[in-house]
Every structure is written in structure tokens, then in C-alpha cells.
C-alpha atoms as a PDB file:
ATOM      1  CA  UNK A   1     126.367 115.859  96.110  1.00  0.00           C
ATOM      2  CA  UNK A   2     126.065 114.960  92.128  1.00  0.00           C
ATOM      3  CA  UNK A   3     127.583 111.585  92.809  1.00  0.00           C
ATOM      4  CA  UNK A   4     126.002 110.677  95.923  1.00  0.00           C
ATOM      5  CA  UNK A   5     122.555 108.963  95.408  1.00  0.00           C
ATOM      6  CA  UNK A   6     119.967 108.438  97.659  1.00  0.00           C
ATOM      7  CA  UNK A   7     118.966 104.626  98.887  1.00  0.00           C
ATOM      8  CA  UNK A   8     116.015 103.009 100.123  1.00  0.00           C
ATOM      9  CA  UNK A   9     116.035  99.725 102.191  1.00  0.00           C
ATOM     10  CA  UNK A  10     112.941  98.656 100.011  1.00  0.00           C
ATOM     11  CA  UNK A  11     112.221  95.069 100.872  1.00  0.00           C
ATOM     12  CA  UNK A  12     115.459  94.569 103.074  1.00  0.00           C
ATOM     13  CA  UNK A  13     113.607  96.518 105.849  1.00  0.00           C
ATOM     14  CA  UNK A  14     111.401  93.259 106.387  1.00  0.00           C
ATOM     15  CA  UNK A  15     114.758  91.770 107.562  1.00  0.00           C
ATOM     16  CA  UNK A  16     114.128  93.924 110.957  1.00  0.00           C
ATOM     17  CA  UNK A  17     112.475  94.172 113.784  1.00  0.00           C
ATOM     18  CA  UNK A  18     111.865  97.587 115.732  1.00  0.00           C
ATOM     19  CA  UNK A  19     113.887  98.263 118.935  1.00  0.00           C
ATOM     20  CA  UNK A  20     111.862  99.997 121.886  1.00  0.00           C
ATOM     21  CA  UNK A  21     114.258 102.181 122.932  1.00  0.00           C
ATOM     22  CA  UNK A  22     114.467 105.903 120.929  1.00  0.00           C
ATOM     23  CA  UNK A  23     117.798 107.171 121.933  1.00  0.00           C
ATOM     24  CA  UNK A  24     119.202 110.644 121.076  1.00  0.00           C
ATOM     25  CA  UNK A  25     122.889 110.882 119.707  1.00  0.00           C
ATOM     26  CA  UNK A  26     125.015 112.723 117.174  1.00  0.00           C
ATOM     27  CA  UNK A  27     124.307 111.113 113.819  1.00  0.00           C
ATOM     28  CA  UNK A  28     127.485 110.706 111.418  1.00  0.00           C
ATOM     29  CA  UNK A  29     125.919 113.140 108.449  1.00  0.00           C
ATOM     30  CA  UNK A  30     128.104 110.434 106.037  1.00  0.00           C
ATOM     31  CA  UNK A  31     126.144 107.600 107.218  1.00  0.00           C
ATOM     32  CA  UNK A  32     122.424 109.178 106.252  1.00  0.00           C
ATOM     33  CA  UNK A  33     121.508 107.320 103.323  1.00  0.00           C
ATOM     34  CA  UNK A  34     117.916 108.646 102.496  1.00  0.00           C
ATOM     35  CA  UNK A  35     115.254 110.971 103.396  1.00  0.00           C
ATOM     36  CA  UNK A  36     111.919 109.328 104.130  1.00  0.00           C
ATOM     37  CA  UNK A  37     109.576 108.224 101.303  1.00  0.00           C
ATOM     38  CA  UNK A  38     107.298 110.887 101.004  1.00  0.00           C
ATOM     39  CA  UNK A  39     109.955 112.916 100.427  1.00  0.00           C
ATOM     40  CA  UNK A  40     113.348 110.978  98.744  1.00  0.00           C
ATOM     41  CA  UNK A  41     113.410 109.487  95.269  1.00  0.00           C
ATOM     42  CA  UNK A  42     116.098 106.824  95.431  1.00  0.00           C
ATOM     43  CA  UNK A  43     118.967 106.767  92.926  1.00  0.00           C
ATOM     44  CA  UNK A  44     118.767 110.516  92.006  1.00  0.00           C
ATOM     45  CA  UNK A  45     121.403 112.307  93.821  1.00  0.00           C
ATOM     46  CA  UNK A  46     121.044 114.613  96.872  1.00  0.00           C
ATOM     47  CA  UNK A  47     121.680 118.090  94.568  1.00  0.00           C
ATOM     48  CA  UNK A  48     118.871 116.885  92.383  1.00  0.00           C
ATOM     49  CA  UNK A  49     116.547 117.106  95.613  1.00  0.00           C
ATOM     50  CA  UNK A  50     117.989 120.433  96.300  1.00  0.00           C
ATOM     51  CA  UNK A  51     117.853 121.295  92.684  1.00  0.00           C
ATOM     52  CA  UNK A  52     113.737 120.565  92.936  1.00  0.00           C
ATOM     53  CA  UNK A  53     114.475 117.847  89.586  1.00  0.00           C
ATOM     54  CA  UNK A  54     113.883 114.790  92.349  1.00  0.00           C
ATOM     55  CA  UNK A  55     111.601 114.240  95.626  1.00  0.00           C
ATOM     56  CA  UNK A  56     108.806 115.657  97.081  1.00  0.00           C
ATOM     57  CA  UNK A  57     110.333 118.722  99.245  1.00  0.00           C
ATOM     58  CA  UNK A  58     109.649 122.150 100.048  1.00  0.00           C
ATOM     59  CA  UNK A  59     111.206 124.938  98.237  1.00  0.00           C
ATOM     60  CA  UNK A  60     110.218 127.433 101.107  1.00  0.00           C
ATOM     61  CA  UNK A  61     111.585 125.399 103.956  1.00  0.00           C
ATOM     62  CA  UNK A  62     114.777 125.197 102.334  1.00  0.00           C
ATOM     63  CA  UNK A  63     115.279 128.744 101.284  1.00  0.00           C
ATOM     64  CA  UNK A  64     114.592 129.138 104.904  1.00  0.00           C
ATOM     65  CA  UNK A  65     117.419 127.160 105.913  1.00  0.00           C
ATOM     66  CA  UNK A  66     119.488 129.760 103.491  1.00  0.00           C
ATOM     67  CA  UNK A  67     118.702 132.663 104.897  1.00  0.00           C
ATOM     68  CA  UNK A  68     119.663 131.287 108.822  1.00  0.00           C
ATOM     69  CA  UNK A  69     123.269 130.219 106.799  1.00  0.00           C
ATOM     70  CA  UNK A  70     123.317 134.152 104.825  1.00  0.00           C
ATOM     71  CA  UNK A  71     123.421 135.305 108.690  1.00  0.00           C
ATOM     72  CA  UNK A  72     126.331 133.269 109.873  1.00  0.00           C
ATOM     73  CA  UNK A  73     129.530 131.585 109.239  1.00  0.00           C
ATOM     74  CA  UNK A  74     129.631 128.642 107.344  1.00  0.00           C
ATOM     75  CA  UNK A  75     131.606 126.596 109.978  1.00  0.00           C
ATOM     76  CA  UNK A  76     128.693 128.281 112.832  1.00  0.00           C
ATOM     77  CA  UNK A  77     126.500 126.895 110.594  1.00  0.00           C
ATOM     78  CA  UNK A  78     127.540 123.031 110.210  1.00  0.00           C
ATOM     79  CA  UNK A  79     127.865 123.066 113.889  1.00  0.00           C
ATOM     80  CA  UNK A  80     124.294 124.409 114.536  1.00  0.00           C
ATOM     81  CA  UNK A  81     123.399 120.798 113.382  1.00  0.00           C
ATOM     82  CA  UNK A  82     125.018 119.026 116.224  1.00  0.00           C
ATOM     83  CA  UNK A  83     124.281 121.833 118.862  1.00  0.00           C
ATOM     84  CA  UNK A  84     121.177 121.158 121.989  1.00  0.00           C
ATOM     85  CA  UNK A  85     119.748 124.353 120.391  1.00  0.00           C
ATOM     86  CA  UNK A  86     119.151 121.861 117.207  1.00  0.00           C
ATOM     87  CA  UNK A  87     118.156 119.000 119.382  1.00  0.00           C
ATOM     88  CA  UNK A  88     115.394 121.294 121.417  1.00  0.00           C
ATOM     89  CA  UNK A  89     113.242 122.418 118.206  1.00  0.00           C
ATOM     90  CA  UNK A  90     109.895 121.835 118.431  1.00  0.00           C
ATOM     91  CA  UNK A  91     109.624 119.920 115.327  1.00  0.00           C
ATOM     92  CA  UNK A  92     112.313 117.114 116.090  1.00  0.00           C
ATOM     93  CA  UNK A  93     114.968 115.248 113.648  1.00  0.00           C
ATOM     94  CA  UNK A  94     114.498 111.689 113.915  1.00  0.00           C
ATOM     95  CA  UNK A  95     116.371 108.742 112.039  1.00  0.00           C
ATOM     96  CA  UNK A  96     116.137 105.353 111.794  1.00  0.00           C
ATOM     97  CA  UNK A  97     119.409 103.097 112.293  1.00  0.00           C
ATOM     98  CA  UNK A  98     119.454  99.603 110.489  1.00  0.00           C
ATOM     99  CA  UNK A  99     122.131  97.893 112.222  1.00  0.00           C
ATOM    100  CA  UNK A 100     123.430  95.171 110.121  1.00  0.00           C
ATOM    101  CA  UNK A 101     124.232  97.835 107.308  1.00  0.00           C
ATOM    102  CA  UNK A 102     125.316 100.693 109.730  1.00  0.00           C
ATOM    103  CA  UNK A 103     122.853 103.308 107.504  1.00  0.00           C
ATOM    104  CA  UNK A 104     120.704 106.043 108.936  1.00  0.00           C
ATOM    105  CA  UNK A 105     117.162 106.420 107.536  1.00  0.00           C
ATOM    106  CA  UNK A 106     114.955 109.862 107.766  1.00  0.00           C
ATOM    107  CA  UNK A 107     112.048 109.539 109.433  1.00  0.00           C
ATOM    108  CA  UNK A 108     111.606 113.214 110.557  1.00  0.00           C
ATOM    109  CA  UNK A 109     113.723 116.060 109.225  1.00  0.00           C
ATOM    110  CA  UNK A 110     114.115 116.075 105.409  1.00  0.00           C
ATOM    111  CA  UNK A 111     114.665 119.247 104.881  1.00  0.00           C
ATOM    112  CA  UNK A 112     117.123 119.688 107.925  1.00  0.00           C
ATOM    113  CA  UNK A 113     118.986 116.914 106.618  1.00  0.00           C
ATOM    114  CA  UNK A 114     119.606 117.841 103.016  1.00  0.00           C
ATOM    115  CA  UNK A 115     121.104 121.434 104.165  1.00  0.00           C
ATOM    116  CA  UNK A 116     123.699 119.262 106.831  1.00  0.00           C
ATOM    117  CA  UNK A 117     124.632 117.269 103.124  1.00  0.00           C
ATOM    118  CA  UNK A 118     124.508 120.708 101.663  1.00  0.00           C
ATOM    119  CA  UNK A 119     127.111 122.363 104.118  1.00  0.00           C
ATOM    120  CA  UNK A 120     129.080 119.373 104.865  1.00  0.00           C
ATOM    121  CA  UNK A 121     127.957 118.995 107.940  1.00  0.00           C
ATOM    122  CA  UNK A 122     129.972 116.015 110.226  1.00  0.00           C
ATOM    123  CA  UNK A 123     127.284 115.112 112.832  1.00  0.00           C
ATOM    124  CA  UNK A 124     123.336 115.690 113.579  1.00  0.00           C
ATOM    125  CA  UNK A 125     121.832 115.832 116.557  1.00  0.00           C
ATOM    126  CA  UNK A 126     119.122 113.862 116.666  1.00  0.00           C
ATOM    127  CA  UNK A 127     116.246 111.348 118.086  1.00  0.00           C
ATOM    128  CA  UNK A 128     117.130 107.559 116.840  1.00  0.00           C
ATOM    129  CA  UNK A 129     115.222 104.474 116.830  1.00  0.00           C
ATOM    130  CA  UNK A 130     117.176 101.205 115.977  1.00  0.00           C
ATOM    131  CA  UNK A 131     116.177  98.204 114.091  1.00  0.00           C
ATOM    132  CA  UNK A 132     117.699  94.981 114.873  1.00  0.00           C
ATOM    133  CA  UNK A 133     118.753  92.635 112.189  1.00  0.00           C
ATOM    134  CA  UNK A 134     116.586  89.387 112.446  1.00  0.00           C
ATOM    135  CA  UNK A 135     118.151  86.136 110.917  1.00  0.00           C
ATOM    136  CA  UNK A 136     114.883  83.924 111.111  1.00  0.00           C
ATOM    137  CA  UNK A 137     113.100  86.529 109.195  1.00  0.00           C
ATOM    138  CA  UNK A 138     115.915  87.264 106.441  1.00  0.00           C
ATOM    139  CA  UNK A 139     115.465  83.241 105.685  1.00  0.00           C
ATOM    140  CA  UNK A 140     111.917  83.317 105.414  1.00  0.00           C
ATOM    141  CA  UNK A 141     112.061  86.369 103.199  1.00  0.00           C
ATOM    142  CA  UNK A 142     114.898  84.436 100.941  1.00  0.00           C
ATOM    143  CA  UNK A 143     112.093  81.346 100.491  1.00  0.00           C
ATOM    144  CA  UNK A 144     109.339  83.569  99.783  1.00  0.00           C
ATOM    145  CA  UNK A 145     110.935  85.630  97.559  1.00  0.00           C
ATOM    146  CA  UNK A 146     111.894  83.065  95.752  1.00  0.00           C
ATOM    147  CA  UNK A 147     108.519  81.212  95.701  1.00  0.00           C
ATOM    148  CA  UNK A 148     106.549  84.637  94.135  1.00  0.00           C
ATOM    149  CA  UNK A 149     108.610  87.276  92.902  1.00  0.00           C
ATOM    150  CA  UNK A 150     109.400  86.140  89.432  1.00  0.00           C
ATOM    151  CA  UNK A 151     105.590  85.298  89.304  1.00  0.00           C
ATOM    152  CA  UNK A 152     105.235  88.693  90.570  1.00  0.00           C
ATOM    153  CA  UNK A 153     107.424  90.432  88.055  1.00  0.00           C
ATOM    154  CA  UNK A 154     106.087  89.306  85.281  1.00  0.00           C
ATOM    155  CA  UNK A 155     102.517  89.790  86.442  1.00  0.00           C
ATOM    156  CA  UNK A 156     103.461  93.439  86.654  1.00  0.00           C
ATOM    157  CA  UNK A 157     105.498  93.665  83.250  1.00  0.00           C
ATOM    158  CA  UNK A 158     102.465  91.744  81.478  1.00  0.00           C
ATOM    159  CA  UNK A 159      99.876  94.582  83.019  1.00  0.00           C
ATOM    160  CA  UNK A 160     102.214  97.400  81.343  1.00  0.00           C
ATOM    161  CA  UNK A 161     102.142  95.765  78.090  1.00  0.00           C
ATOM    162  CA  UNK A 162      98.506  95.482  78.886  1.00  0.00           C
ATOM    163  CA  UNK A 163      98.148  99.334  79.663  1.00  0.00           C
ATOM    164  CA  UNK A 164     100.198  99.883  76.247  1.00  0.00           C
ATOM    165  CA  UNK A 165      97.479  98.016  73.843  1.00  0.00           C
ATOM    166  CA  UNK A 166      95.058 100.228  75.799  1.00  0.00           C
ATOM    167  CA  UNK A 167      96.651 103.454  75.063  1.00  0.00           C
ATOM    168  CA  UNK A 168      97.177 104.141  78.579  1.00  0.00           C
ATOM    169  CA  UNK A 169     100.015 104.631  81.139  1.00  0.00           C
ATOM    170  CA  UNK A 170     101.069 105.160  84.472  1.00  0.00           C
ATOM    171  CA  UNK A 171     101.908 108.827  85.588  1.00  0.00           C
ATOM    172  CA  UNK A 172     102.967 110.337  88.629  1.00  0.00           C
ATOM    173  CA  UNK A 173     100.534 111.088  91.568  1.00  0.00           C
ATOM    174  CA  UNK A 174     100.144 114.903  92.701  1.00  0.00           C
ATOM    175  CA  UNK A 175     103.356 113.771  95.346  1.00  0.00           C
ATOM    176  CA  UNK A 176     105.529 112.993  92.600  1.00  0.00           C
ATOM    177  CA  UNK A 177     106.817 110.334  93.990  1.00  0.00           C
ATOM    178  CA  UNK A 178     104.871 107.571  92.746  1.00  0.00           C
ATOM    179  CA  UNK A 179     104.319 106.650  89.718  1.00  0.00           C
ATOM    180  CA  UNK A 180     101.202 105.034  90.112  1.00  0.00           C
ATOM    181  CA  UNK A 181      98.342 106.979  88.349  1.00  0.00           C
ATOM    182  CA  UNK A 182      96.724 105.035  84.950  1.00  0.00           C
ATOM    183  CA  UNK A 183      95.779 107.752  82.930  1.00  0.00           C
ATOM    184  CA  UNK A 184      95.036 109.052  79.290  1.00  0.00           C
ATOM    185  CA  UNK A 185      96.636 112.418  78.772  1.00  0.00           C
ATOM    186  CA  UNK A 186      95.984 114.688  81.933  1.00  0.00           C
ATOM    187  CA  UNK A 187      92.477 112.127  82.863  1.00  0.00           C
ATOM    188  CA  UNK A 188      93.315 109.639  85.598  1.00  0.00           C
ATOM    189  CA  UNK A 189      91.317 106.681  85.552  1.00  0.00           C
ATOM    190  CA  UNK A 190      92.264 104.207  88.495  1.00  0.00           C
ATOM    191  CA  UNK A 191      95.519 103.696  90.452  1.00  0.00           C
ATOM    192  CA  UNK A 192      98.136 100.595  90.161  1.00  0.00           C
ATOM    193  CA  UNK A 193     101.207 100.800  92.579  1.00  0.00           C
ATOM    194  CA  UNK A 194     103.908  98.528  90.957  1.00  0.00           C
ATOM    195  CA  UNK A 195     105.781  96.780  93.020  1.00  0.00           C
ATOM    196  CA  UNK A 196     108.524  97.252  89.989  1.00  0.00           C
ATOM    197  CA  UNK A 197     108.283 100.755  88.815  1.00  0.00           C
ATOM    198  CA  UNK A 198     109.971 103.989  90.292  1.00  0.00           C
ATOM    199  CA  UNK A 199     107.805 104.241  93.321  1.00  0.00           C
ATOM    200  CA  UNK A 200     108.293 103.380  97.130  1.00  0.00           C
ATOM    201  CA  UNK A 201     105.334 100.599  96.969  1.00  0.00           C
ATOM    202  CA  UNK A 202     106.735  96.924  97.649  1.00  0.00           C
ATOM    203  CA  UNK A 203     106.422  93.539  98.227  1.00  0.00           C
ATOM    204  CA  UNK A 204     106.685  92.456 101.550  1.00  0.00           C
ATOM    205  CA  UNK A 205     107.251  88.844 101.202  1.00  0.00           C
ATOM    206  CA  UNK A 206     107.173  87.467 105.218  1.00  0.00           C
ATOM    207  CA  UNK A 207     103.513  88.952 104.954  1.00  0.00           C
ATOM    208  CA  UNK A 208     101.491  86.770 102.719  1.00  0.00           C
ATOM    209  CA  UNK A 209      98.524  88.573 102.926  1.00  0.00           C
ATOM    210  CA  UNK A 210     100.780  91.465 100.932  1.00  0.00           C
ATOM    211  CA  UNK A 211     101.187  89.146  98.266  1.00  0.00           C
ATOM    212  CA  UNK A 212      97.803  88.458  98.265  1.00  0.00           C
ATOM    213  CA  UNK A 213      97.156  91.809  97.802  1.00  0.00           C
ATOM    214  CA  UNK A 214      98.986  93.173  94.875  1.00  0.00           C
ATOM    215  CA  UNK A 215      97.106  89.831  93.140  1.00  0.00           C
ATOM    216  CA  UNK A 216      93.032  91.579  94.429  1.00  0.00           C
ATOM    217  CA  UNK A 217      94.308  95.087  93.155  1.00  0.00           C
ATOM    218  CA  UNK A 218      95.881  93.704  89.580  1.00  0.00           C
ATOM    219  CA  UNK A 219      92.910  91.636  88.943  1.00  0.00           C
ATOM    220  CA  UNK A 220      90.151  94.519  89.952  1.00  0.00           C
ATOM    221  CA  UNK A 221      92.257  96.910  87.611  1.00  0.00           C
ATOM    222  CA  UNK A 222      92.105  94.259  84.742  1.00  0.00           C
ATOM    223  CA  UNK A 223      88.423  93.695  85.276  1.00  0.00           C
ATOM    224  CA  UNK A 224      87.816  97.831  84.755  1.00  0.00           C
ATOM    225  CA  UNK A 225      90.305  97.844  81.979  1.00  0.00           C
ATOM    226  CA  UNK A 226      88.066  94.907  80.481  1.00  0.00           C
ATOM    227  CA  UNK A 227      84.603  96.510  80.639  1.00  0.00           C
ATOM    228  CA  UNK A 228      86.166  99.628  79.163  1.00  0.00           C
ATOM    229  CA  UNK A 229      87.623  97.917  76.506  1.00  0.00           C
ATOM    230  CA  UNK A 230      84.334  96.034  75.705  1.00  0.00           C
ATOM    231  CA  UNK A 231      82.176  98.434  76.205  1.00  0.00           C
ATOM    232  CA  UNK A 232      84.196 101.036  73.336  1.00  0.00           C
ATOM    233  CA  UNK A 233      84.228  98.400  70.579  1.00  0.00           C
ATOM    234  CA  UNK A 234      80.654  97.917  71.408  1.00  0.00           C
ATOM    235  CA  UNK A 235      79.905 101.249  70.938  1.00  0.00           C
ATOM    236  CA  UNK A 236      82.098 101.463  67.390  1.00  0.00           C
ATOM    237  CA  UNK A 237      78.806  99.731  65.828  1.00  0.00           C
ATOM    238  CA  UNK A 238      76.761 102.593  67.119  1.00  0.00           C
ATOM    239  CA  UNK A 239      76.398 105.607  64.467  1.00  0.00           C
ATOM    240  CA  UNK A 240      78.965 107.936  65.824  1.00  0.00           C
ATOM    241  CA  UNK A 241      75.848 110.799  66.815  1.00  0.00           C
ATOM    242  CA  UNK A 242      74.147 108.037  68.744  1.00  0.00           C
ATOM    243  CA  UNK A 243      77.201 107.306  71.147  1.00  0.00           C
ATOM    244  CA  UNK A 244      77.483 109.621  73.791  1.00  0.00           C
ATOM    245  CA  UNK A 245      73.691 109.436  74.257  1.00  0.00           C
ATOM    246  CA  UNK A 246      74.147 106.184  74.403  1.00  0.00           C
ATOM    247  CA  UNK A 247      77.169 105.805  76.724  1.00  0.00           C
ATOM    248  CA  UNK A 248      74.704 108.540  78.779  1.00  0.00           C
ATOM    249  CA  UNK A 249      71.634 106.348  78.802  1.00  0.00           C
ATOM    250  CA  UNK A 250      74.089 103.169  80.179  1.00  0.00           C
ATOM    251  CA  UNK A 251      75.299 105.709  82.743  1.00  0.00           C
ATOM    252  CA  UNK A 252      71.637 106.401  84.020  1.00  0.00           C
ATOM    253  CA  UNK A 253      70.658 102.605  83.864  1.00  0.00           C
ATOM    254  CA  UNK A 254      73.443  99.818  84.313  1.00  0.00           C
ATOM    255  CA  UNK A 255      75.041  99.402  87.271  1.00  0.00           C
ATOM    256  CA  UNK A 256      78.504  98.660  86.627  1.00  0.00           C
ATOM    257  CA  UNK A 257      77.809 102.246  84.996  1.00  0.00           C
ATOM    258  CA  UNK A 258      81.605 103.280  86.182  1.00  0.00           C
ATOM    259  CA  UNK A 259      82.988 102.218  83.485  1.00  0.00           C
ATOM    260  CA  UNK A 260      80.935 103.984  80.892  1.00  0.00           C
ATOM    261  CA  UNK A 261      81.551 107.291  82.985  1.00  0.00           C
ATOM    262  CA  UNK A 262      85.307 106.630  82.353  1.00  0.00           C
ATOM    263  CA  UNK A 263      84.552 105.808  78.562  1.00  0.00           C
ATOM    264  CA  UNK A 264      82.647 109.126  78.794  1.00  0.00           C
ATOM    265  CA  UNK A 265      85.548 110.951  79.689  1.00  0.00           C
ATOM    266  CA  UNK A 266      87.880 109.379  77.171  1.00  0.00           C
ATOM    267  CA  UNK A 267      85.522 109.899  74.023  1.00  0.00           C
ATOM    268  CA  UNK A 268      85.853 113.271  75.157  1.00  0.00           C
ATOM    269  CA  UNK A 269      89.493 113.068  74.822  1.00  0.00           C
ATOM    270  CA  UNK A 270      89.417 111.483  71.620  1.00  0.00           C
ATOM    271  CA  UNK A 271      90.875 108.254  73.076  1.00  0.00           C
ATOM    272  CA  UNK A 272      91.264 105.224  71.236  1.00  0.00           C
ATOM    273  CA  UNK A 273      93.166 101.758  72.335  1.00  0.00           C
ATOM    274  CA  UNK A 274      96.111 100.930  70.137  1.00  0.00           C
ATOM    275  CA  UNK A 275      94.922  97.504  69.248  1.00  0.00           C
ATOM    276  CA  UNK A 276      92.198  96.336  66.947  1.00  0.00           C
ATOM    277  CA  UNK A 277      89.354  94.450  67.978  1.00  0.00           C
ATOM    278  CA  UNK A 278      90.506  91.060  66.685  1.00  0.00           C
ATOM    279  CA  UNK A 279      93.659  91.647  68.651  1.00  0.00           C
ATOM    280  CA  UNK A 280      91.614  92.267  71.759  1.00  0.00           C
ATOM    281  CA  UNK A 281      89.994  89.144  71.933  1.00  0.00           C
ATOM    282  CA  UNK A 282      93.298  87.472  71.727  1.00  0.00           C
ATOM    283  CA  UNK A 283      94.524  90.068  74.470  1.00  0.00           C
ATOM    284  CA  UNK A 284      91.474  89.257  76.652  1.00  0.00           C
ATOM    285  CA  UNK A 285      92.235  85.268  76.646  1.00  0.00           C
ATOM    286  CA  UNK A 286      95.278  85.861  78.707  1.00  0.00           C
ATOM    287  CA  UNK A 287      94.423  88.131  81.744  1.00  0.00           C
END
């Protein structure tokens, strides 16, 4: 359970295509590679979802599962899992089953699933839907991939160095999941999923119009880290009384008067970017 990580298919799920037929069969427990991604973290281990130190899950729900194993054996127990009293609960396991790698997905069941790694279970009994590796779309993946993700990459590494200069960063969401919140302290000012950070967001490269838009969001997220950039050294040649009545006044008149609310909030904070002004106007030359 330490050494065991969890996976995620990430971009090699584009590789597949969705069978139509949902078929239910006993599910080798070893062959479950990760819970769905709501609720699984990939690369932390299965005991650190069961410890509460990775995922998203529900302490409740899986105390509940301890008290139903307190109340009988532990062998009863792992074969509860593969029983048709499992299979008839209302609230249904369901996997998904990537052929080409022989790996079993969550798609319904998290919690159900960690307590059959818990216990050792051998088999669950379970709904499964099975995706069918697609050679013609692995090869068009291959040439896209190539074609954008470096450009990709560093787009995304150049926005973080970008965040840096602003004295800002990117925190996890309430799901802790994703880290995808750009924020100053506890304030959250906008979101940025990165396709190259510790969250389940990707790239899927046979879908151009994905591409296309991780390029709208990281260029609307520049232009509001712009104006709030701007519109602070602007405001250092105000007397530092005059400011917030000013910001206030810009608020009540300009239109674009978001970004002043956010400034606002930051003064408030006592934020301040890291870089000087001359450095800024090199900064702002290459977004």
C-alpha cells in the first residue's frame, strides 16, 4: 500500500475509443490502477489516500466501510467484494478497462475500492465499460504532440515565472486536487489549469480546438495580470492616502474596473509584485 502508487492514463486515454457494451464481471483488485479524478492524486500511494495526506475522499464513507469489517471476519470481508450482494447496491461500482494496457480505471466506487486494496481483496464485482485501443488515433496524437507540446510546455513554465515576478502562485482549489487557483495569500484572483502541474487538466492533442484553448485562457490570464500590474505602479505616484479612494473612484467609473477590484483586495493585503517597475516593462515585452 506505501509502495503502490496510483496512475492516471492522462493523455494516453485519447488513444481510445469507448466500447458500447457495459458488461459486469469480477475485476482482478491487482489490476485497478486509479480511482477517478475527482477523487485520486496520481503518484501518491494508495495508504496516503487512506491516510487523508492525498485525494479528495471521504473520511465518513470510509470509517463506514470499518465498522461493516469490525463486524466480520476479515476473509468474509474480502469476499463481500466479489459477492451479488456487492454487485446489487444501489450505488453501483463501475470501472473502466483500457485494453491495450490491461488496467482498470474507477469511474464509480472510490471509496469501495480503496477498502478491497485495504483488505487485500482478489476480485470486485463490478459494472465495466471497455475502451478499445485505436492505432489511427495513437499516430495522430504522436504528430500532434510533437507539433505543440514543447511550445506548450514552455508557454506554461514561462506563465509561472510570470506569476513569480508578480508575487503570486497557484494553490489548490477547495477539491484539492487541482492546483489551479492564482492567488496572493488566502485571496484567489483568477484560475489557470496547467496542463504541466499536479492536476488532472490536459492536453488533448487529436482535438485541436483543446489546444486552442489552453492558448484563449493563458492569454486572457496574462491580459488581467497586465492591467493589474499597470494599474499598481500607476497608483505608486499617487500619495499613499489618495490610493484607495482612488482605486475606489476607477471602480465606480472604468469599465475594465475588475481589475482595480482585485488591486483593491491586494492593497488590502499589503501585496506588492517582486519586480521593479523598470523590470516590468522588460517583463511586459515578452507576453
Amino acid at each position: 500500500m506505501k509502495q503502490n502508487k496510483l496512475k492516471s492514463l492522462g493523455e494516453l486515454a485519447e488513444f481510445f475509443e469507448l466500447g458500447k457494451v457495459e458488461e459486469v464481471k469480477l475485476v482482478p483488485v491487482s489490476k485497478i490502477k486509479g480511482l477517478n479524478g475527482l477523487r485520486g492524486t496520481s503518484n501518491y500511494s494508495w495508504l496516503d489516500h487512506a491516510d487523508g495526506k492525498a485525494g479528495n475522499l471521504c473520511k465518513r464513507r470510509l470509517d463506514s466501510f470499518q465498522k461493516k469489517l469490525d463486524n466480520t471476519s476479515l476473509n468474509s470481508f474480502r469476499k463481500w467484494f466479489e459477492s451479488e450482494e456487492f454487485l446489487k447496491t444501489h450505488d453501483k461500482v463501475q470501472f473502466n478497462y483500457y485494453d491495450k494496457y490491461d488496467e482498470y480505471y474507477v469511474g464509480n466506487g472510490n471509496h469501495r475500492t480503496l477498502w478491497a486494496k485495504l483488505v487485500d481483496a482478489k476480485y470486485i464485482n463490478a459494472r465495466v465499460v471497455t475502451h478499445h485501443y485505436n492505432f489511427v488515433k495513437h499516430e495522430n496524437y504522436k504528430k500532434n504532440y510533437e507539433e505543440y507540446h514543447q511550445k506548450i510546455k514552455n508557454s506554461d513554465e514561462n506563465f509561472l515565472k510570470l506569476l513569480n515576478s508578480c508575487n503570486l502562485e497557484l494553490k489548490y482549489g477547495d477539491n484539492k486536487v487541482e492546483r489551479d487557483q492564482i492567488a496572493y495569500q488566502d485571496f484567489r484572483i483568477s484560475t489557470y489549469k496547467s496542463p504541466h502541474l499536479d492536476s488532472k487538466y490536459r492536453i488533448n492533442y487529436n482535438n485541436k480546438s483543446s489546444i486552442k484553448e489552453y492558448f484563449r485562457m493563458l492569454t486572457e490570464e496574462k491580459v488581467l495580470l497586465e492591467k493589474i500590474m499597470d494599474r499598481y505602479f500607476f497608483c505608486l505616484n499617487i500619495p499613499r492616502k489618495w490610493r484607495v479612494k482612488f482605486i475606489e473612484f476607477r471602480i465606480s467609473q472604468s469599465k475594465e474596473y475588475y481589475s482595480y477590484h482585485l488591486l483593491k483586495a491586494l492593497n488590502k493585503r499589503n501585496w506588492s509584485p517582486k519586480c521593479e517597475f523598470k523590470e516590468w516593462k522588460k517583463i511586459k515585452q515578452t507576453l
